[in-house]
Each structure stands twice: as structure tokens, then as C-alpha cells.
Protein backbone atom coordinates (compact mmCIF):
# COMPACT_ATOMS: atom_id res chain seq x y z
CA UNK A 1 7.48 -10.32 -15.95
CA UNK A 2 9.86 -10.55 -12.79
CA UNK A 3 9.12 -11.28 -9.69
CA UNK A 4 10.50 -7.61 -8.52
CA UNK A 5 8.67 -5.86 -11.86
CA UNK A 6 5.64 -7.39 -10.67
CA UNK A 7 5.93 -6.96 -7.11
CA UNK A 8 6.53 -3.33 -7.99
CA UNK A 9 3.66 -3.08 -10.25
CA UNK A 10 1.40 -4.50 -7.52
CA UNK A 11 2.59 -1.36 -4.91
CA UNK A 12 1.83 0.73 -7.65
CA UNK A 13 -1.59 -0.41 -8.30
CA UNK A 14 -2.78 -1.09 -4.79
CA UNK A 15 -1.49 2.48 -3.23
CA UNK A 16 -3.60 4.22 -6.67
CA UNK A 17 -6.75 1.96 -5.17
CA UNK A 18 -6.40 3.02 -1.92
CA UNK A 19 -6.05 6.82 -2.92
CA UNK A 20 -9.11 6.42 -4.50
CA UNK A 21 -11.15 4.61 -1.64
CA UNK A 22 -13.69 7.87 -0.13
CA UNK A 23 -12.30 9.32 3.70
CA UNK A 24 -8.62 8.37 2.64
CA UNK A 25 -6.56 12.05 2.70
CA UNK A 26 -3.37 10.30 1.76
CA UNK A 27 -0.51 7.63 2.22
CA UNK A 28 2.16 8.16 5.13
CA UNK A 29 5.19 7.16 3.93
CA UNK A 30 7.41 5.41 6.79
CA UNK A 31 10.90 6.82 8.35
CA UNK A 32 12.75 5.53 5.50
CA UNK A 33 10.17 7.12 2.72
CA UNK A 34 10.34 10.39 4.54
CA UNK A 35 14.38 10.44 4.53
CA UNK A 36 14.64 9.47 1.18
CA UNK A 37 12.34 11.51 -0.32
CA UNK A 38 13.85 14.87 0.13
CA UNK A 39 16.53 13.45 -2.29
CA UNK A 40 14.70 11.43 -4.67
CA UNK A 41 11.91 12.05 -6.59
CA UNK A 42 11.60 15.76 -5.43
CA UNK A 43 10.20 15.04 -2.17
CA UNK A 44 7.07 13.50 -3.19
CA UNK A 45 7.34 10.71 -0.35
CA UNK A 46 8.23 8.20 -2.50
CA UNK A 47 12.02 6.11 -1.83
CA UNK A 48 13.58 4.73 -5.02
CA UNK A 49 10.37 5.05 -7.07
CA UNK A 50 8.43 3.00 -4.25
CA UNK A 51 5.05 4.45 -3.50
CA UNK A 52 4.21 5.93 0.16
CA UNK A 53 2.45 4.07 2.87
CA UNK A 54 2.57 0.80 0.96
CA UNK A 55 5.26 -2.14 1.66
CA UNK A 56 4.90 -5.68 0.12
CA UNK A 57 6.90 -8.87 1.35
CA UNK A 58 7.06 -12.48 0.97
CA UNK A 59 7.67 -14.73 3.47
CA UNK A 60 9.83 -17.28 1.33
CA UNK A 61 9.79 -18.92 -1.30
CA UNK A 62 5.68 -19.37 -2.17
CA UNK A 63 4.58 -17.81 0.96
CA UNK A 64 2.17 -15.27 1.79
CA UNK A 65 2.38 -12.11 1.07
CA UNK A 66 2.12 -9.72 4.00
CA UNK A 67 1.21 -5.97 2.48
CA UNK A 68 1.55 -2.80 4.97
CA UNK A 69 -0.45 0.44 4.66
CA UNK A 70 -0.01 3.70 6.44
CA UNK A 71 -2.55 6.09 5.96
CA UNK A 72 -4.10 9.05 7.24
CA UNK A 73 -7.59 9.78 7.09
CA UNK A 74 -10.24 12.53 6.95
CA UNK A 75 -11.69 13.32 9.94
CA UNK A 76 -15.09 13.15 9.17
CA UNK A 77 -15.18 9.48 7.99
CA UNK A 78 -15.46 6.59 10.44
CA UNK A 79 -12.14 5.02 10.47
CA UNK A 80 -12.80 1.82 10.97
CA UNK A 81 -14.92 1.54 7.72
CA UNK A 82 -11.92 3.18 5.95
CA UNK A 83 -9.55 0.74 7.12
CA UNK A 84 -12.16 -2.02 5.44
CA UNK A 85 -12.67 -0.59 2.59
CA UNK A 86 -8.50 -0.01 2.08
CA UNK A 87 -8.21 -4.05 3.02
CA UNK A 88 -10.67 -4.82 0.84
CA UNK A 89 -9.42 -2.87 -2.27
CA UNK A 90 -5.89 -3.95 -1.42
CA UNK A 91 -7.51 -7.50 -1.93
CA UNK A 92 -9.30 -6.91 -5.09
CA UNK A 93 -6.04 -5.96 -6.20
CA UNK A 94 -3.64 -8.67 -5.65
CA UNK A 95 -6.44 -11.11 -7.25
CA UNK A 96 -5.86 -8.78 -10.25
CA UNK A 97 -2.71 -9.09 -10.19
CA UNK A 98 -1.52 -12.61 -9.49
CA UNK A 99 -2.63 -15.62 -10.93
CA UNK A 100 -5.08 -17.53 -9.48
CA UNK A 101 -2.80 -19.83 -8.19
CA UNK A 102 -1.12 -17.51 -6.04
CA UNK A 103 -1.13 -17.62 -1.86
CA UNK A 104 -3.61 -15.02 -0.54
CA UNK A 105 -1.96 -11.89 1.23
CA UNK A 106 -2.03 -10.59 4.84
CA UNK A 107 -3.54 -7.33 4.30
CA UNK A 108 -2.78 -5.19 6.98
CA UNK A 109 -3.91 -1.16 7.39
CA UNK A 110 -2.53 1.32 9.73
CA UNK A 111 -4.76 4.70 10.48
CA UNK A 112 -1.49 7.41 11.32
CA UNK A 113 -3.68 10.13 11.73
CA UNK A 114 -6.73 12.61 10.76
CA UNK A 115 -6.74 15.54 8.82
């Protein structure tokens, strides 16, 4: 597997985990996502196949990774303990995902809004 197949993969995986994670409404796609989406993928706000409100990047060859979520939660959860609970499945999955060997990621998780 690529590099770029599994970095993909791993944006996949960790924006289905946080989807999943209880007072999460959804992922905010950025500027970008929200342009693009209109005229790919049938405005679902995902750019080029990328998922919303979830950006991976390495830092180099070997370095950390650095992974970016924009959410929005419900109103009627405590944010803060959403925002954990997103960082900490975001972990789980990049130990899933890359070997053992692998640098451990920045994990960090914006709150856009409530709904």
C-alpha cells in the first residue's frame, strides 16, 4: 500500500470514528471542501473524494503526523468531553492503522459550532 492510499484510507477511517463518537452532529468541511463540493461528489462536502472536517499531514520525511478536525456538535453535550472523545478515537485509529513503528500524531479537534 502507498503512502497516499494509506494516508487516504486513514481520513477515511478516522472521520467514520468520529461520526460515530455520541454529541458529534457532523464534520465541517473547510473553505476548500465547501467550494469543491458543489462540483464533485454531488455536494456531499467532500473535495476529490477527501472526507469533510478531516486533514492529515506529515511534517517530512518520518515526521509526525499532524491530523485536523472540524466539527460541529450537538448542543446538549458538553463540548469539551466531545472534543476528547474525537482525539481519542482519532488516536485509536492511527494505531490501527500504522505499524507500530510509526511516529505518534498531533491530534488536533476544532468545535465550529452547535446544532
Amino acid at each position: 500500500m502507498s503512502d497516499s492510499d494509506l494516508h487516504a484510507g486513514l481520513e477515511r477511517d478516522i472521520a467514520r470514528a468520529v461520526e460515530d463518537v455520541p454529541g458529534v452532529a457532523f464534520l465541517r468541511p473547510g473553505v476548500y471542501g465547501r467550494l469543491r463540493s458543489d462540483l464533485t461528489a454531488g455536494g456531499r462536502g467532500r473535495a476529490g473524494g477527501r472526507p469533510a472536517g478531516v486533514r492529515m499531514s506529515r511534517a517530512g520525511d518520518g515526521g509526525a503526523w499532524q491530523v485536523d478536525i472540524h466539527l460541529v456538535a450537538l448542543a446538549g453535550a458538553r463540548t469539551v468531553d466531545v472534543a476528547r472523545a474525537v482525539r481519542g478515537a482519532a488516536r485509536e485509529c492511527m494505531a490501527a492503522g500504522l505499524s507500530v513503528d510509526a511516529v505518534p500524531a498531533r491530534v488536533t479537534v476544532t468545535v465550529t459550532g452547535l446544532v
